[in-house]
N, C-alpha and C. Protein backbone atom coordinates (compact mmCIF):
# COMPACT_ATOMS: atom_id res chain seq x y z
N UNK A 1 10.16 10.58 0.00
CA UNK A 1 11.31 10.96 0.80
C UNK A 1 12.46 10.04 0.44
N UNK A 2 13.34 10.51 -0.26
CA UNK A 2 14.76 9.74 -0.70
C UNK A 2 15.82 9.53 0.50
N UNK A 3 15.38 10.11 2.03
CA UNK A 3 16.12 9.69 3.25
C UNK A 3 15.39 8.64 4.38
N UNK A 4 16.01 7.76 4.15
CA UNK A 4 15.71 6.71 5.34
C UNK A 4 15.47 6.84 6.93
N UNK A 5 16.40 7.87 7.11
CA UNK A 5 16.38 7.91 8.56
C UNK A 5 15.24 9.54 8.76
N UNK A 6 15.01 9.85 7.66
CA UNK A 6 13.33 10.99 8.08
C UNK A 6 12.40 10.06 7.62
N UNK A 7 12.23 9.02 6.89
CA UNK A 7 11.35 8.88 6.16
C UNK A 7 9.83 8.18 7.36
N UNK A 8 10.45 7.39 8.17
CA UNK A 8 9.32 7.05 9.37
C UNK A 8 8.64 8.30 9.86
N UNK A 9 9.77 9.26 10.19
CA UNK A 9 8.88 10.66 10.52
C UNK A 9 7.97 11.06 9.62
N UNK A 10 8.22 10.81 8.35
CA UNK A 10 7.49 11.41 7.82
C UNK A 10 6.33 10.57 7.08
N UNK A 11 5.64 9.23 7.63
CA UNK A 11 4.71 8.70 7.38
C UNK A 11 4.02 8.97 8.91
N UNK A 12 4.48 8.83 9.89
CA UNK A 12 4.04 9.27 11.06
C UNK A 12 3.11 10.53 10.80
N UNK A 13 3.88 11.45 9.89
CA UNK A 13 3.37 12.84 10.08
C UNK A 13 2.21 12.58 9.20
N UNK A 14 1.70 11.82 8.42
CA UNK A 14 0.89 11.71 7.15
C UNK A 14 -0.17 10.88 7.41
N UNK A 15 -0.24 9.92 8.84
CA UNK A 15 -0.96 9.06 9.52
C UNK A 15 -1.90 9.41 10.67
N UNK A 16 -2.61 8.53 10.85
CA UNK A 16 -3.08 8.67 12.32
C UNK A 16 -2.19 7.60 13.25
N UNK A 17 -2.27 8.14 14.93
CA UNK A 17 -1.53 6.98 15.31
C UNK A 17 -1.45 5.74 15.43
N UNK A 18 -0.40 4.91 15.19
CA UNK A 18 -0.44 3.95 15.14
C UNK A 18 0.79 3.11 16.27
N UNK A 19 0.60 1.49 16.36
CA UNK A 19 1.58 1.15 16.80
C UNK A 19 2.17 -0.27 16.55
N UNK A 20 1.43 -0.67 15.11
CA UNK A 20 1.98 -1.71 14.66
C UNK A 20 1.88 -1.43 13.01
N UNK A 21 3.01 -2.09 12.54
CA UNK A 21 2.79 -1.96 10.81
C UNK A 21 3.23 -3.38 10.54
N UNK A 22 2.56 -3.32 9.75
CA UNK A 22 2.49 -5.08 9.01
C UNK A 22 3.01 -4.73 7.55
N UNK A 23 4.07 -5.49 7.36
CA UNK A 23 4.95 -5.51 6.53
C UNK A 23 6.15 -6.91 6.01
N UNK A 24 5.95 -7.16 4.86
CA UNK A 24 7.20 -8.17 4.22
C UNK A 24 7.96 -7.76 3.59
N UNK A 25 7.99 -6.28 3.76
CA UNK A 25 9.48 -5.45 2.98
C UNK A 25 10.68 -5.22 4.05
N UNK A 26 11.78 -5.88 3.89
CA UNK A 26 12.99 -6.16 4.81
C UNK A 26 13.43 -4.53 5.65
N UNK A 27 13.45 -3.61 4.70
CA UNK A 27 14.11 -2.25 4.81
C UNK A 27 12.97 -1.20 5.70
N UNK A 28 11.44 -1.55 5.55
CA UNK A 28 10.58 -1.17 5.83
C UNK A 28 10.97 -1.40 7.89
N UNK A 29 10.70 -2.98 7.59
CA UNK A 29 10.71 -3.71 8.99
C UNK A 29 11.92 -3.23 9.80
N UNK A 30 12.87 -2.97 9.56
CA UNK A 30 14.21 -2.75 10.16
C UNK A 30 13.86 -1.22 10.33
N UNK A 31 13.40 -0.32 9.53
CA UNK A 31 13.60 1.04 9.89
C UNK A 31 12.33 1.25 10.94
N UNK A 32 11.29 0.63 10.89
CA UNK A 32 9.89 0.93 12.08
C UNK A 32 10.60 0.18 13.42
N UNK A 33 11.50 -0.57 13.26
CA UNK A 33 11.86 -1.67 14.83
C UNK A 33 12.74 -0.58 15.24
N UNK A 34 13.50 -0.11 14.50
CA UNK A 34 14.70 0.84 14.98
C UNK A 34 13.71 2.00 15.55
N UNK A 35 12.89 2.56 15.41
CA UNK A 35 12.00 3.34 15.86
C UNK A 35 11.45 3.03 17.07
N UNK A 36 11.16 1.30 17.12
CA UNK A 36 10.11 1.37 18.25
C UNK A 36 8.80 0.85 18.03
N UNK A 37 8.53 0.53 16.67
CA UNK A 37 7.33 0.06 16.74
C UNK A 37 7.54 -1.33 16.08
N UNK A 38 6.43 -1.94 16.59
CA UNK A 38 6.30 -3.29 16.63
C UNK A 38 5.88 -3.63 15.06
N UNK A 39 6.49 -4.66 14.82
CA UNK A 39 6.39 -5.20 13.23
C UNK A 39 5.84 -6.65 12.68
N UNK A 40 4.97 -6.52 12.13
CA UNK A 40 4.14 -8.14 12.08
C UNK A 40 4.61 -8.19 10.42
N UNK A 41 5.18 -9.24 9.94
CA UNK A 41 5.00 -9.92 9.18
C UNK A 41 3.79 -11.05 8.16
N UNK A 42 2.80 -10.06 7.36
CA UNK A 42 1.42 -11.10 7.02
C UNK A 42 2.00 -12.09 6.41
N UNK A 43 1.52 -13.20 6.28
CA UNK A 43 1.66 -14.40 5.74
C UNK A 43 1.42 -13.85 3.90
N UNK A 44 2.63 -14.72 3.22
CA UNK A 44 2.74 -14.30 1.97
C UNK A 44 1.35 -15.11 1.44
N UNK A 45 0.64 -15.12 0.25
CA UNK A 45 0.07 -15.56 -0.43
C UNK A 45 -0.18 -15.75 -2.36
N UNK A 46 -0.69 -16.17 -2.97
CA UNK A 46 -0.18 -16.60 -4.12
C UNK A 46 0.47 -14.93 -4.83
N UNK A 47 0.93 -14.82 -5.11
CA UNK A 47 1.67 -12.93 -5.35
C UNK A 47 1.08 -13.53 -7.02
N UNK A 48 1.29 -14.25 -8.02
CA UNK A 48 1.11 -14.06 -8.98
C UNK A 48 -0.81 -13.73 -9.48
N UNK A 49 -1.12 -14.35 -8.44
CA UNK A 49 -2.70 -13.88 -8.63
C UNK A 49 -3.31 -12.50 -7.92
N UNK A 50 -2.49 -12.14 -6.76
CA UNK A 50 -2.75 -11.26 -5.87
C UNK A 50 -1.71 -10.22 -5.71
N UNK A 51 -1.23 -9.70 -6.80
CA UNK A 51 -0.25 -9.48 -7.26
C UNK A 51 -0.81 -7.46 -7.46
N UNK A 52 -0.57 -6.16 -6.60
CA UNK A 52 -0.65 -4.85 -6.60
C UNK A 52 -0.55 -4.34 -7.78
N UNK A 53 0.34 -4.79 -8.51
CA UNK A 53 0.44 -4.32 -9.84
C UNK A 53 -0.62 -4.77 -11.20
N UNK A 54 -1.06 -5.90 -11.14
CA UNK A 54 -1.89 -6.04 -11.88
C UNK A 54 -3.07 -6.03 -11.28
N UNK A 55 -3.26 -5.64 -10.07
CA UNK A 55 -5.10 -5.46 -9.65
C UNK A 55 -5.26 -4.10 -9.96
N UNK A 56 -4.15 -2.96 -9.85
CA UNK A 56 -3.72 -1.64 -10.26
C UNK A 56 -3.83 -1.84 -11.73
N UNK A 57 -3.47 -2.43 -12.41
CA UNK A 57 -3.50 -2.69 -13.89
C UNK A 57 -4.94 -3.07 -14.35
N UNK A 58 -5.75 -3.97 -13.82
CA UNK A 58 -7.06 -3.86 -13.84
C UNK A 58 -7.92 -2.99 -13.29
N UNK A 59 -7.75 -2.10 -12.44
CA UNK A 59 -8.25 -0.78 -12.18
C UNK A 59 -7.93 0.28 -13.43
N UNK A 60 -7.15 0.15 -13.97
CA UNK A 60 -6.42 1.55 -15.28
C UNK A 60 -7.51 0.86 -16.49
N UNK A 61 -7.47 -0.24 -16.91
CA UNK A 61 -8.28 -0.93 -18.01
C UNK A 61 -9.56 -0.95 -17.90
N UNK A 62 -10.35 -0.76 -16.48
CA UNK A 62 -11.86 -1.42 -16.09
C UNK A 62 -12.34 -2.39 -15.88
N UNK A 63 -11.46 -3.85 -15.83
CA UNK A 63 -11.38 -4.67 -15.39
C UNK A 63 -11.96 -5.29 -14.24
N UNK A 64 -12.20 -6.55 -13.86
CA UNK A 64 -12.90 -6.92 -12.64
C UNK A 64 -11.57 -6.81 -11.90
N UNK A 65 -11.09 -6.25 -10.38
CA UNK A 65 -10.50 -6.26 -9.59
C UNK A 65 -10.71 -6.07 -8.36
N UNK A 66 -12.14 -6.20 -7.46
CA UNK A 66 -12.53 -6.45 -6.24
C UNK A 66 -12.24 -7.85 -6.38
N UNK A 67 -12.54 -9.06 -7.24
CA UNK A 67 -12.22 -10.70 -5.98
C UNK A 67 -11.19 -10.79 -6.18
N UNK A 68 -9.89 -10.33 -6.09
CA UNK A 68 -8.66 -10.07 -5.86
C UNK A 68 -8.23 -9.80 -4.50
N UNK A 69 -9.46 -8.93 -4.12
CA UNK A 69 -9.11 -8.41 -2.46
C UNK A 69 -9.86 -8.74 -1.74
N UNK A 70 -9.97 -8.65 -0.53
CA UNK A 70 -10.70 -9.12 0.94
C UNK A 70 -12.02 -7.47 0.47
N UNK A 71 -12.94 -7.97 0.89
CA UNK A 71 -14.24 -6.89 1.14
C UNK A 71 -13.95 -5.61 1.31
N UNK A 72 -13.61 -5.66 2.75
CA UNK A 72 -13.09 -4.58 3.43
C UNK A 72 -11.90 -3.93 2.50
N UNK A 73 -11.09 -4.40 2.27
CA UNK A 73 -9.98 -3.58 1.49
C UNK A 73 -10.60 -3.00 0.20
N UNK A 74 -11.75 -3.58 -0.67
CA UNK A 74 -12.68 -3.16 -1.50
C UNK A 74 -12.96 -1.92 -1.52
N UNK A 75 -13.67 -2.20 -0.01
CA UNK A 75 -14.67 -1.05 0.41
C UNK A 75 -13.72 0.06 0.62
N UNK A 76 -12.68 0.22 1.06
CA UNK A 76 -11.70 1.52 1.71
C UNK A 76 -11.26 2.05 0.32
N UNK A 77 -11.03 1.36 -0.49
CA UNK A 77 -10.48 1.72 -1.74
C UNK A 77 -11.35 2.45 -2.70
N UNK A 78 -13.05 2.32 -2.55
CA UNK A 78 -14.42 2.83 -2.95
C UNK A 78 -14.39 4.08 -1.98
N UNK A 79 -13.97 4.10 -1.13
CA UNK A 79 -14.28 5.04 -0.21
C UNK A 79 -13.52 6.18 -0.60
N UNK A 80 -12.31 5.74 -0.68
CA UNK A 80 -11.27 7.21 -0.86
C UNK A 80 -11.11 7.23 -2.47
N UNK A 81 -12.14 7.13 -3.17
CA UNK A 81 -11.58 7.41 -4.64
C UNK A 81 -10.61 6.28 -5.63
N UNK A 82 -10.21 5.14 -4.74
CA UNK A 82 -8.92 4.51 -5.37
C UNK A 82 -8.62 4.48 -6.41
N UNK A 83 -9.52 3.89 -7.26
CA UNK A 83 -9.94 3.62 -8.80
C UNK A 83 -9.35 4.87 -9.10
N UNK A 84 -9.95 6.02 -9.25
CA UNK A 84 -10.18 7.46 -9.71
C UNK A 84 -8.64 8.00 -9.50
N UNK A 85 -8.07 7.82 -7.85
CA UNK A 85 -6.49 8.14 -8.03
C UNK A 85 -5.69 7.57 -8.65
N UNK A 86 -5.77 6.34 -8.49
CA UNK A 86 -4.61 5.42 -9.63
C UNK A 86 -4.27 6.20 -11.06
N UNK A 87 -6.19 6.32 -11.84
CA UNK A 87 -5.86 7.15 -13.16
C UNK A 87 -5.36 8.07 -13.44
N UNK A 88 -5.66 8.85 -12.04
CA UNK A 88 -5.13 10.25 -11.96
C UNK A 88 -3.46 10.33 -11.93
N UNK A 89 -2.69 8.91 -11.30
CA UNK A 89 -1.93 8.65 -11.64
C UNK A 89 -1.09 8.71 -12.38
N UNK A 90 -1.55 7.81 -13.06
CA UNK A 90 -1.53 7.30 -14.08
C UNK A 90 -1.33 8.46 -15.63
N UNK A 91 -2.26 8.87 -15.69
CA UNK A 91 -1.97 10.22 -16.07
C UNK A 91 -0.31 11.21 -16.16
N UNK A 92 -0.52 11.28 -15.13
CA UNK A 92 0.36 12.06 -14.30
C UNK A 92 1.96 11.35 -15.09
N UNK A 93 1.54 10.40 -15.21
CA UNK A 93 3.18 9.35 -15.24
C UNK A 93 3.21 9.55 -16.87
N UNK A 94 2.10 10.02 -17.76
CA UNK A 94 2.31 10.05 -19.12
C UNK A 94 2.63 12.15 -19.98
N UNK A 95 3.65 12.50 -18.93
CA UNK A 95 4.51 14.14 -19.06
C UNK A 95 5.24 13.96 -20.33
């Protein structure tokens, strides 16, 4: 969604309910408060080791990329395919 002021609606619509989002993206935090919902800030941690893009980058290669993440975030990511969507991705991005 390239509009800011639908775009909360329209993760709302794509979610189950919720009433807190945890977030360190500035634009994120300001558009959920303006809404109404409460906004937690996680504590940053080393980004160059724990870093989305290259644990995503070791998922595309086959790479070890579970001790990168907490268990649980492991496990949710095994659960819904993660691995498998990224490529599918990934893919997708090579038109």
């Amino acid at each position: 969604v390239d509009n800011n002021s639908v775009w909360i609606s329209h993760i709302k619509s794509l979610t189950p309910p919720f009433s807190k989002v945890y977030t360190g993206n500035t634009l994120v935090k300001r558009l959920f408060k303006e809404q109404g919902v409460e906004v937690e800030t996680p504590p940053m941690y080393n980004r160059e080791e724990f870093s989305g893009t290259q644990i995503r980058q070791r998922m595309l290669e086959g790479k070890q990329w579970k001790k990168f993440v907490p268990k649980a975030v492991a496990d949710v990511i095994e659960e819904v395919n993660g691995v498998g969507r990224i490529k599918d991705l990934a893919k997708s991005d090579k038109i």
